[in-house]
C-alpha atoms as a PDB file:
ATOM      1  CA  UNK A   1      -2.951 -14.584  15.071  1.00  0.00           C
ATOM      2  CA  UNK A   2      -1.165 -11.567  13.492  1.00  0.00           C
ATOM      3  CA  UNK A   3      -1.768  -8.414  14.035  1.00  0.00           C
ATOM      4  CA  UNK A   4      -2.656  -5.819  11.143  1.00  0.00           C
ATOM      5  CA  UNK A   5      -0.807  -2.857  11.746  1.00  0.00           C
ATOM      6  CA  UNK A   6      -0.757   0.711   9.852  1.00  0.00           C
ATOM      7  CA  UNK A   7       3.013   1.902   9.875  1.00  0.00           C
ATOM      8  CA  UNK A   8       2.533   4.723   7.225  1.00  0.00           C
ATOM      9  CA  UNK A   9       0.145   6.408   9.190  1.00  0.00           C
ATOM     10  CA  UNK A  10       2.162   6.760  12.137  1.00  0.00           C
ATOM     11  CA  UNK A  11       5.259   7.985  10.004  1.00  0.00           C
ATOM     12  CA  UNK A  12       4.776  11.059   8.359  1.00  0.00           C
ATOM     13  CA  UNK A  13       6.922  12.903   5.678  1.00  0.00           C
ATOM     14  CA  UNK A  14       8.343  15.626   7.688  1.00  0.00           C
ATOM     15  CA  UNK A  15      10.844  17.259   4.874  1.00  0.00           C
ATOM     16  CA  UNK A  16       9.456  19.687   2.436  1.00  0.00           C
ATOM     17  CA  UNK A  17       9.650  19.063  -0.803  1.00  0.00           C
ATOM     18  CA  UNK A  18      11.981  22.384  -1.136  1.00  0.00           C
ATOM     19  CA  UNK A  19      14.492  21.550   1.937  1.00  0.00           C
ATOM     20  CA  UNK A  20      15.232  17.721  -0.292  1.00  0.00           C
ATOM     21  CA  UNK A  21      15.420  18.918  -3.522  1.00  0.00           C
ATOM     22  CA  UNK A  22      16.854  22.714  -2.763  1.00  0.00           C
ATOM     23  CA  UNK A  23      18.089  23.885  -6.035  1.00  0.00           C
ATOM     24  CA  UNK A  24      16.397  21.156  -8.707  1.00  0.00           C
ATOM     25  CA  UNK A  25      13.763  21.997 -10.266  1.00  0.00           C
ATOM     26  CA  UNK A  26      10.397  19.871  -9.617  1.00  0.00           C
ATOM     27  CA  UNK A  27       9.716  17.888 -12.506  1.00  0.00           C
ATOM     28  CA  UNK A  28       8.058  15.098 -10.806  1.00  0.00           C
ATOM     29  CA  UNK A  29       4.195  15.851 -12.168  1.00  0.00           C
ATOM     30  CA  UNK A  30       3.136  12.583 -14.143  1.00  0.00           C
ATOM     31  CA  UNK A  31       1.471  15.036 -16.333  1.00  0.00           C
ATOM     32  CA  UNK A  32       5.233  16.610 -17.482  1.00  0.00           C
ATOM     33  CA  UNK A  33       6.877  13.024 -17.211  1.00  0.00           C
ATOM     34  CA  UNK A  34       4.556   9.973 -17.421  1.00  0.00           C
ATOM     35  CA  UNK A  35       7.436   7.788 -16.970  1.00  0.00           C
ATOM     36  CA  UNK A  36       7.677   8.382 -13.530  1.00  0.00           C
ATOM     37  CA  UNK A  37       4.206   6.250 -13.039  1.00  0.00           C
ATOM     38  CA  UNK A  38       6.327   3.128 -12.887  1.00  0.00           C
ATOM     39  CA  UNK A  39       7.729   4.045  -9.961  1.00  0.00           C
ATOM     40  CA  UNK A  40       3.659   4.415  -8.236  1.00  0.00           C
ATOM     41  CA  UNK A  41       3.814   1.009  -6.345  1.00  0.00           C
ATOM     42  CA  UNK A  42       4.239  -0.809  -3.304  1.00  0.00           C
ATOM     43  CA  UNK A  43       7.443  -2.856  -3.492  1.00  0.00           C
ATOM     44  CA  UNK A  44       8.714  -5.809  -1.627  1.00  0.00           C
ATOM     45  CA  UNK A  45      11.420  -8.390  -0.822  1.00  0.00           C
ATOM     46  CA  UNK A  46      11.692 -10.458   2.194  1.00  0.00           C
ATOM     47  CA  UNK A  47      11.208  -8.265   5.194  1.00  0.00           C
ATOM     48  CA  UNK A  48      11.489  -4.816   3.333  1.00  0.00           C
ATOM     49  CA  UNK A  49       8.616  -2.841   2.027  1.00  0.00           C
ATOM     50  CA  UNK A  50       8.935  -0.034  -0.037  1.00  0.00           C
ATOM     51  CA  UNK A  51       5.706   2.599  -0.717  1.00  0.00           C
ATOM     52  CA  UNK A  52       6.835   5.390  -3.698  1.00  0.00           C
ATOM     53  CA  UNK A  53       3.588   7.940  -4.251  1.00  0.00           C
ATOM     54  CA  UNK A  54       3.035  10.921  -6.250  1.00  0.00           C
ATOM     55  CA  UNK A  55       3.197  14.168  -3.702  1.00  0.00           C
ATOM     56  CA  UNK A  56       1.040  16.620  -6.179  1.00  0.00           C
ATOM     57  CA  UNK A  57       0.887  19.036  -3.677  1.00  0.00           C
ATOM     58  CA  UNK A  58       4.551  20.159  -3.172  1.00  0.00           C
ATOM     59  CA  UNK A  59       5.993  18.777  -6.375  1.00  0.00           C
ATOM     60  CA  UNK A  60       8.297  15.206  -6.316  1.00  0.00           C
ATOM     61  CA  UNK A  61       7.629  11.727  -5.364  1.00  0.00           C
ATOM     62  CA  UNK A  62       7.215  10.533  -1.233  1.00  0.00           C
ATOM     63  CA  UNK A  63       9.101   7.555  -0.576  1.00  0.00           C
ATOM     64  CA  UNK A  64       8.851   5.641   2.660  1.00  0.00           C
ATOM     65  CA  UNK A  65      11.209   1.996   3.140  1.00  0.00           C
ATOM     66  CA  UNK A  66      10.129  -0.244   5.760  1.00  0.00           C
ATOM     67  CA  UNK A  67      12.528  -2.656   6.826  1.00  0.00           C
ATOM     68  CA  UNK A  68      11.520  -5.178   9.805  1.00  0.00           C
ATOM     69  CA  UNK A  69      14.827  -5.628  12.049  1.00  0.00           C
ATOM     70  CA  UNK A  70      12.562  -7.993  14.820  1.00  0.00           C
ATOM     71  CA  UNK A  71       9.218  -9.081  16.190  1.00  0.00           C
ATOM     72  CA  UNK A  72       8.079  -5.457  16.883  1.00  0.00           C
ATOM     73  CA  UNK A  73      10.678  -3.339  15.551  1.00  0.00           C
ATOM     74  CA  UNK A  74      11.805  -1.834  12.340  1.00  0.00           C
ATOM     75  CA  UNK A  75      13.991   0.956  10.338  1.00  0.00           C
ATOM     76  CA  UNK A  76      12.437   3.325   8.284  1.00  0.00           C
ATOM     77  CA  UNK A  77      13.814   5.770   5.623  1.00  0.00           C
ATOM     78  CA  UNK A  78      12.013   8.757   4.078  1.00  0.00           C
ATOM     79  CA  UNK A  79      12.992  10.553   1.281  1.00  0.00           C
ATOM     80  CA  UNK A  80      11.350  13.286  -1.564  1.00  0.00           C
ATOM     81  CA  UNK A  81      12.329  12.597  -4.970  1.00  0.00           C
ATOM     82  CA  UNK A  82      12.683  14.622  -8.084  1.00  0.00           C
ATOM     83  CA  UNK A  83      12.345  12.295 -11.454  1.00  0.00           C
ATOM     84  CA  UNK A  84      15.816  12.784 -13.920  1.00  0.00           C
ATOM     85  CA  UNK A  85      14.163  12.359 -17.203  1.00  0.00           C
ATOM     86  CA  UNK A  86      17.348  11.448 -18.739  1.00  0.00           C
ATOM     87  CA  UNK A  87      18.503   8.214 -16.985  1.00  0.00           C
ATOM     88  CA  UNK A  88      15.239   7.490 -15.497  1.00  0.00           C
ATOM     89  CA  UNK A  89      15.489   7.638 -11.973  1.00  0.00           C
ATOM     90  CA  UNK A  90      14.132   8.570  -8.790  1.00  0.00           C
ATOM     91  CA  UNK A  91      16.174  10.554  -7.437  1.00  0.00           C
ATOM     92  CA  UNK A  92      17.037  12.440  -3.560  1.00  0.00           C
ATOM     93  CA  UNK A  93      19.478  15.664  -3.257  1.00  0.00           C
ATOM     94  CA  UNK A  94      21.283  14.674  -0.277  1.00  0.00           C
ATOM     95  CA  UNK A  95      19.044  15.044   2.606  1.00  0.00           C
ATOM     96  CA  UNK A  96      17.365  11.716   3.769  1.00  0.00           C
ATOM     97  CA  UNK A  97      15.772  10.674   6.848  1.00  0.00           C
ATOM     98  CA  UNK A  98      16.290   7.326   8.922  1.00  0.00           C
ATOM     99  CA  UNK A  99      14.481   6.094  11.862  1.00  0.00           C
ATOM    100  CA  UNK A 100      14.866   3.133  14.223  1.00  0.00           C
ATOM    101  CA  UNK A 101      11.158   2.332  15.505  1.00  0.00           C
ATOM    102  CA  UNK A 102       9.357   0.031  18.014  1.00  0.00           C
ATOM    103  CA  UNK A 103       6.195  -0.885  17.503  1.00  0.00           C
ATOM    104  CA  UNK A 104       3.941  -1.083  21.155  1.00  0.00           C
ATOM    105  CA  UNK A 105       1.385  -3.657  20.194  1.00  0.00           C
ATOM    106  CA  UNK A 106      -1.121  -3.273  23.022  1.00  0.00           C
ATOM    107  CA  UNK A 107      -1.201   0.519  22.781  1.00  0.00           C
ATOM    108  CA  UNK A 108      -0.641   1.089  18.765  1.00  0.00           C
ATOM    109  CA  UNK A 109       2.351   3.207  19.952  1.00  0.00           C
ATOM    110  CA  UNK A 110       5.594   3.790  18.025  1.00  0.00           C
ATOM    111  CA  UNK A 111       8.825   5.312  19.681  1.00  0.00           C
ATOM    112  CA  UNK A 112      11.649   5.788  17.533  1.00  0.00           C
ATOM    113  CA  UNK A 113      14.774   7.698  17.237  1.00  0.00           C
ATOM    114  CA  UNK A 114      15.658   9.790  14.271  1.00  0.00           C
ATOM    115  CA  UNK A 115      18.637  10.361  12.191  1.00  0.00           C
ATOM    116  CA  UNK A 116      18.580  13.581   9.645  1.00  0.00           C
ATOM    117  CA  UNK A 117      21.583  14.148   7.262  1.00  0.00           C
ATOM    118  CA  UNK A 118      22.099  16.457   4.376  1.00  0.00           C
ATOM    119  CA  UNK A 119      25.110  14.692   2.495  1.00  0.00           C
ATOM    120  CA  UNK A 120      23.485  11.683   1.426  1.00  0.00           C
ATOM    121  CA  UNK A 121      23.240  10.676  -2.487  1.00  0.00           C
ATOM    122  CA  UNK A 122      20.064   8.307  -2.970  1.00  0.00           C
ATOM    123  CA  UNK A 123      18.704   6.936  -6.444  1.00  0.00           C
ATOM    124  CA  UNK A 124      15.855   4.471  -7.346  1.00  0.00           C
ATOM    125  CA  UNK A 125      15.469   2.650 -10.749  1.00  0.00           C
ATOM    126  CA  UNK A 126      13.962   0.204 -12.372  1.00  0.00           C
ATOM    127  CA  UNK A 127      16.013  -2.804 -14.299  1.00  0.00           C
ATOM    128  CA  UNK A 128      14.816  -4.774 -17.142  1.00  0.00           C
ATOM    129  CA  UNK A 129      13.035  -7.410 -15.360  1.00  0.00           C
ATOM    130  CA  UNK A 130      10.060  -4.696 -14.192  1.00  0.00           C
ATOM    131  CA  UNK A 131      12.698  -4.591 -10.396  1.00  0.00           C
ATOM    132  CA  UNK A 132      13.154  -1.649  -8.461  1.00  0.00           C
ATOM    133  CA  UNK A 133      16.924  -1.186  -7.190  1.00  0.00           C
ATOM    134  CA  UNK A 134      17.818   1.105  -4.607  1.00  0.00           C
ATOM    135  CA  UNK A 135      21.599   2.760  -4.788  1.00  0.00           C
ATOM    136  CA  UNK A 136      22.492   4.755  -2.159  1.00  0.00           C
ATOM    137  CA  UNK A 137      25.731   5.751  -1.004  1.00  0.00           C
ATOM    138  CA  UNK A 138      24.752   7.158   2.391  1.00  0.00           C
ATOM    139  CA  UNK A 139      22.872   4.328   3.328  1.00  0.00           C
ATOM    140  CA  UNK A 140      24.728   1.089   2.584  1.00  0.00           C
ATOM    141  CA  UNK A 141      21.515  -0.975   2.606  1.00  0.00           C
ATOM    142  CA  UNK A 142      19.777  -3.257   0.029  1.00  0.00           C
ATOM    143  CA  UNK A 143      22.681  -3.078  -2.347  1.00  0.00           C
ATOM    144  CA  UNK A 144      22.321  -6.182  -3.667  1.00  0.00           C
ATOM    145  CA  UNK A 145      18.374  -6.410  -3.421  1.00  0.00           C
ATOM    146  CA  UNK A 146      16.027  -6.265  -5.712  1.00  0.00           C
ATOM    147  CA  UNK A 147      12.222  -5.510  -4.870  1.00  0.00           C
ATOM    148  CA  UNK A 148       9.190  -6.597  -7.019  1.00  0.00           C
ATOM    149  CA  UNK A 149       6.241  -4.750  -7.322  1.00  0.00           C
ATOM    150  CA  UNK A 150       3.065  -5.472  -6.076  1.00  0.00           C
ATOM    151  CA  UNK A 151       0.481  -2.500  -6.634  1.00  0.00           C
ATOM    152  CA  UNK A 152      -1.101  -0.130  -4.467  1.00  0.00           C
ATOM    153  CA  UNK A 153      -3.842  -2.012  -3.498  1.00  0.00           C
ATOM    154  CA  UNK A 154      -3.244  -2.715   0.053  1.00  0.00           C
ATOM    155  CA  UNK A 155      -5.578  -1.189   3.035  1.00  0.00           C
ATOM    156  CA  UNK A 156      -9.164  -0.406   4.025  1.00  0.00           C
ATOM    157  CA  UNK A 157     -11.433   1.226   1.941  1.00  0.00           C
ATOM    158  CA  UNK A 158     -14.913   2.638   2.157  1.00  0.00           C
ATOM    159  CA  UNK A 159     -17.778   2.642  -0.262  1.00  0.00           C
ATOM    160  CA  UNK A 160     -21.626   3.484   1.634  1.00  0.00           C
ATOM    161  CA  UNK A 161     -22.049   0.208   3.913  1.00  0.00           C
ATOM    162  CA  UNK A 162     -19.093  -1.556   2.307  1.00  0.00           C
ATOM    163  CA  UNK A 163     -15.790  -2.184   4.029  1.00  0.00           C
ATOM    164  CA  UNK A 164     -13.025  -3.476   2.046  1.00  0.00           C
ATOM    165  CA  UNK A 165      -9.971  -4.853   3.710  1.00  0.00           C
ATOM    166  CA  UNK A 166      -7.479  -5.612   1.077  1.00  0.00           C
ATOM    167  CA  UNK A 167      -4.268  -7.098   2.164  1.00  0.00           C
ATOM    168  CA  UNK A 168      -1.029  -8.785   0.849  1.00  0.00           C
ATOM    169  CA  UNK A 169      -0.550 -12.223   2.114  1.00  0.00           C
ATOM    170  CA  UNK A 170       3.126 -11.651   2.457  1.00  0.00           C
ATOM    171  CA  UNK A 171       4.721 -14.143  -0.095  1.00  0.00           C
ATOM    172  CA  UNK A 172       4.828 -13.706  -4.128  1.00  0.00           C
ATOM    173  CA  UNK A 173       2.330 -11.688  -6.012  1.00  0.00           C
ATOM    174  CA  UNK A 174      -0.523 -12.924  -3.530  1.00  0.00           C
ATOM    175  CA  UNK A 175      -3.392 -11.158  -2.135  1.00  0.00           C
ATOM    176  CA  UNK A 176      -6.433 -11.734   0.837  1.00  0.00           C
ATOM    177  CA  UNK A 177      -9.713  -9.600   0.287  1.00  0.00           C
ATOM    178  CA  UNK A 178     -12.660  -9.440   2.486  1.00  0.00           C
ATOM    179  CA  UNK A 179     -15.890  -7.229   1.486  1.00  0.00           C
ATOM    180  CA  UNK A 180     -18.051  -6.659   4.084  1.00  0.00           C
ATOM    181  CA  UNK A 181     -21.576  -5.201   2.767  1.00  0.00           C
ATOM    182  CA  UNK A 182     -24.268  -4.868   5.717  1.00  0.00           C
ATOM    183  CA  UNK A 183     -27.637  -5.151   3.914  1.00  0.00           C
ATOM    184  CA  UNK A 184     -29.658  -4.096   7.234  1.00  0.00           C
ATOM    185  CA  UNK A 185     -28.532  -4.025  11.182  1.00  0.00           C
ATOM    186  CA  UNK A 186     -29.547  -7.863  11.097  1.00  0.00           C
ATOM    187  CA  UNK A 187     -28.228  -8.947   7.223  1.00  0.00           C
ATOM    188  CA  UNK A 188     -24.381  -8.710   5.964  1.00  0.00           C
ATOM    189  CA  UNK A 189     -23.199 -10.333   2.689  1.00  0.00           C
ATOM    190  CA  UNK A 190     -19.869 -11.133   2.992  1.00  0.00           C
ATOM    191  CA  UNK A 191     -17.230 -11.585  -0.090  1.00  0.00           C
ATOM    192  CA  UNK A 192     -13.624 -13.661   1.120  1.00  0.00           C
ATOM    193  CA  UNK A 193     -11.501 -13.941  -1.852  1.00  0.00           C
ATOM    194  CA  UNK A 194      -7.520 -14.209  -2.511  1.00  0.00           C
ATOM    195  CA  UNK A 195      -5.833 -14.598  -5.989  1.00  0.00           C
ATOM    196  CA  UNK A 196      -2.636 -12.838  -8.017  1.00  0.00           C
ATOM    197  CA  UNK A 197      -1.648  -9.235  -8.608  1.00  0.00           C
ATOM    198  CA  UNK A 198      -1.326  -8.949 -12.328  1.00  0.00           C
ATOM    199  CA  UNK A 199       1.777  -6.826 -12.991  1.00  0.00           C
ATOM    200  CA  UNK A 200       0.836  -6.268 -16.901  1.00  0.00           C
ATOM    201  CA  UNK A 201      -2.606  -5.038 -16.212  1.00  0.00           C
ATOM    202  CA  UNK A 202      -1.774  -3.710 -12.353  1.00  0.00           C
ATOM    203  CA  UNK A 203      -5.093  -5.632 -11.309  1.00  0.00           C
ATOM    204  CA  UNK A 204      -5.672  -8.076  -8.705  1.00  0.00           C
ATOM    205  CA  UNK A 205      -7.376 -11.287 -10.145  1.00  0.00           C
ATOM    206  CA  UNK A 206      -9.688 -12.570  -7.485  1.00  0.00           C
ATOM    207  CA  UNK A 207     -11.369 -15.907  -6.768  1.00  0.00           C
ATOM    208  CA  UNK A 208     -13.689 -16.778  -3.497  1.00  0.00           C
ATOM    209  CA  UNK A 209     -17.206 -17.223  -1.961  1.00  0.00           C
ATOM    210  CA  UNK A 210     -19.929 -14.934  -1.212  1.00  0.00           C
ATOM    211  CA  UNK A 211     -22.304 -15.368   1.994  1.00  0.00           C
ATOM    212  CA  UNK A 212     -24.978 -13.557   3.767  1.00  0.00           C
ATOM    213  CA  UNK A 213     -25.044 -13.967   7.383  1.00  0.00           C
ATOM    214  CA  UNK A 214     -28.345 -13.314   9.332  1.00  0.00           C
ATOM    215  CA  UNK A 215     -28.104 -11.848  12.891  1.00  0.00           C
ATOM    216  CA  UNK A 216     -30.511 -11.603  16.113  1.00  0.00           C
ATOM    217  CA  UNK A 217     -31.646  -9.061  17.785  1.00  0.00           C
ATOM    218  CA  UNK A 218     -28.809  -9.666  20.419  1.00  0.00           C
ATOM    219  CA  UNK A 219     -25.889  -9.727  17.822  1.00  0.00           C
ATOM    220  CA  UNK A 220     -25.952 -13.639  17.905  1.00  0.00           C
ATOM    221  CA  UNK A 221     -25.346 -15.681  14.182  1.00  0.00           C
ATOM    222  CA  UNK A 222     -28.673 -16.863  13.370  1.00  0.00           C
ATOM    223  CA  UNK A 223     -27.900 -20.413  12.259  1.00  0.00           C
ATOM    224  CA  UNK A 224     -31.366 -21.428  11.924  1.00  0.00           C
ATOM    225  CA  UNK A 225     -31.482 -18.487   9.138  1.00  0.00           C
ATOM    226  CA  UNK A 226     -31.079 -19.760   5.467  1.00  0.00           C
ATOM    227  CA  UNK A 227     -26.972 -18.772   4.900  1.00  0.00           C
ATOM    228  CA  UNK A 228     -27.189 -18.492   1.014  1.00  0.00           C
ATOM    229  CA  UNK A 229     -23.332 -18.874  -0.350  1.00  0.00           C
ATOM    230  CA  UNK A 230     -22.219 -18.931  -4.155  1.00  0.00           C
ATOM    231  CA  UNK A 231     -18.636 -18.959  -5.709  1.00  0.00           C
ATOM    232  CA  UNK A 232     -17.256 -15.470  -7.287  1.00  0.00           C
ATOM    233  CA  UNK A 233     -14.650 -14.399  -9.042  1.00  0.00           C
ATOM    234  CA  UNK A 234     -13.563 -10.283  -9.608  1.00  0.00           C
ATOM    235  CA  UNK A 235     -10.686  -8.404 -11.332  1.00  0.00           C
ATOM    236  CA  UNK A 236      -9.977  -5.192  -8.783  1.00  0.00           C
ATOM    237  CA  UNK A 237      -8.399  -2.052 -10.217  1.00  0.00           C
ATOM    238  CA  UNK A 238      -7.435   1.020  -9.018  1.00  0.00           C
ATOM    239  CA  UNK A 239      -8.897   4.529 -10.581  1.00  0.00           C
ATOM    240  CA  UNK A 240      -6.819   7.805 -11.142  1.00  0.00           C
ATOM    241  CA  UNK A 241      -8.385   8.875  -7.896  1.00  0.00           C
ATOM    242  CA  UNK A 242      -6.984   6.279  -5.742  1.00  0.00           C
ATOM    243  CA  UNK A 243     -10.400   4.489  -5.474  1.00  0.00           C
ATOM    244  CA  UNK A 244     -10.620   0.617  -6.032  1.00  0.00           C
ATOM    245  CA  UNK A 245     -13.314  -0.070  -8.891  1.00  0.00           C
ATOM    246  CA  UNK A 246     -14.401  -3.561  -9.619  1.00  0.00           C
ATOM    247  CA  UNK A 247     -14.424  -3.846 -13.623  1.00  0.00           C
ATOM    248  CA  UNK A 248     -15.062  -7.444 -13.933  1.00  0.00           C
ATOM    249  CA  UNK A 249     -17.319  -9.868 -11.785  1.00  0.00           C
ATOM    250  CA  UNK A 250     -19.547 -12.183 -12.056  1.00  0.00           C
ATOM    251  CA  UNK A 251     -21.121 -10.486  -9.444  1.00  0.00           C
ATOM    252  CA  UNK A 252     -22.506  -7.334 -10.702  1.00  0.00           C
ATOM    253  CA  UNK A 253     -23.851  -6.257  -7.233  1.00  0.00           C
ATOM    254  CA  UNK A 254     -19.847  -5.071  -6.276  1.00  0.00           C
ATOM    255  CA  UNK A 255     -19.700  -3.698 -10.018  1.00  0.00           C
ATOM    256  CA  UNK A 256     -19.958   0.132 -10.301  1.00  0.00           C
ATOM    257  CA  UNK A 257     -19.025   1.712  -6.948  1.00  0.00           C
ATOM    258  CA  UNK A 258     -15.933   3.780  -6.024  1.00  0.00           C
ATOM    259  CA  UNK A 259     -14.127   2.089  -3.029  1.00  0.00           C
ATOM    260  CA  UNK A 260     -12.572   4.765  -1.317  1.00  0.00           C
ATOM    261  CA  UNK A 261      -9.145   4.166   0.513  1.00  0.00           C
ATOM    262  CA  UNK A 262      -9.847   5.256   4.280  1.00  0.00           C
ATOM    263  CA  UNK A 263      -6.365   6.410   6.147  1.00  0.00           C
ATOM    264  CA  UNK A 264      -7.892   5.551   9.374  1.00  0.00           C
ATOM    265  CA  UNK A 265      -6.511   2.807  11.623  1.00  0.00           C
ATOM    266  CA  UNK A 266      -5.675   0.836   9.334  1.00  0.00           C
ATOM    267  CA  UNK A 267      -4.302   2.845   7.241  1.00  0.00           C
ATOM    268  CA  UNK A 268      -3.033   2.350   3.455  1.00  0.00           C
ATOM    269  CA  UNK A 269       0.418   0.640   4.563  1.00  0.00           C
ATOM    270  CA  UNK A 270      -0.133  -2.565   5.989  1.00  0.00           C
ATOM    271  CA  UNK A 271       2.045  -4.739   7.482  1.00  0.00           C
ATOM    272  CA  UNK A 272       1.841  -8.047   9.481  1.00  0.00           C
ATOM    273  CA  UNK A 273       3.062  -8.356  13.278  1.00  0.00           C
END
């Protein structure tokens, strides 16, 4: 079985926003430049994963590229960006950060060793097929490659007794979703449903089965218990606060709540070991 891993929350942005962007001005704020909110996305292709965010705090746009080089290690770059309104890009000033990590899997640990420079020249963009590029003349890396973009739906979230695991299953536009709702210490309904992230509506279009699952007193599956199960389908979105909201379902019990993301273990980059 694979292991779930969070990478992002082990890697933290450790560059201000002022010592990568020294001397441009911050004009990264969706608010001054809404283009810039096509860059908000997880992006993918083959082994690389690529998470761009809004940093609202500082000014500019957090970047983190995941690249897996083996079974349990991987590269990382980091970058803040400042968004040229003219050609469209995502752009760094020179400095960049690059790390080569290993992943412990029985103790969650990462080691890695860091690179920092200060002449680099990186730029992101998107072409006319929706792609994100990635030109870099520091880095010589991912040239040629193109990454698609696949929302920013995946990790845990939180609503009351509700835990949401959302995950992507690692090939095309695809997506896994389990919804874990404990009714009582001895009732849980449980939603398992998969489907397509919708690029055009950045939704994920959901299909999959409902069940409730009685317990004992000793933690046992009751099986003599009546296990009531139903088909379901659900469009998932994601608010302006980051929350997952359920807009569509034909169950209306998950209609109406605020999933919150939680940056715990699991974290909101998720990767498969």
């Amino acid at each position: 079985m694979k292991k779930i891993i969070a990478i992002l929350t082990a890697l933290c942005l450790i560059l201000t926003a002022a010592a990568l962007a020294e001397g441009a001005e911050e004009k990264a704020y969706w608010e001054e430049h809404p283009g810039v909110l096509a860059f908000d996305s997880y992006w993918v292709s083959g082994d690389a994963q690529i998470r761009i965010e809004g940093n609202h705090t500082d000014g500019g746009y957090e970047m983190l590229v995941v690249e897996m080089t083996g079974e349990n290690t991987f590269n990382s770059w980091e970058y803040l960006l400042t968004y040229d309104e003219e050609t469209k890009n995502l752009v760094a000033d020179k400095t960049g950060m690059k790390s080569a990590n290993t992943f412990d899997k029985e103790t969650g640990d990462i080691t890695n060793s860091v690179y920092e420079y200060e002449d680099g020249s990186a730029r992101f963009f998107i072409n006319a097929d929706g792609q994100l590029s990635w030109d870099d003349e520091k880095e010589d890396t991912f040239q040629a490659t193109v990454f698609n973009r696949i929302g920013m739906f995946p990790g845990r979230y939180m609503y009351d007794r509700a835990q949401l695991k959302v995950n992507w299953a690692g090939e095309d536009l695809i997506y896994d979703v389990n919804l874990e709702w404990a009714d009582s210490a001895f009732e849980t309904w449980d939603w398992s449903l998969s489907g397509n992230y919708d690029p055009a509506t950045d939704t994920l279009v959901l299909r999959g089965t409902k069940r409730m699952y009685t317990y004992k007193e000793d933690g046992e599956l009751d099986l003599d218990a009546d296990q009531h199960e139903e088909e379901v389908s659900a469009v998932f979105a994601i608010d302006d606060e980051g929350c997952i909201v359920i807009p569509e379902s034909t169950d209306p019990g998950i209609m109406g709540y605020q999933y919150e993301p939680d940056h715990g273990i699991y974290g909101m980059w998720m990767w498969e070991f």
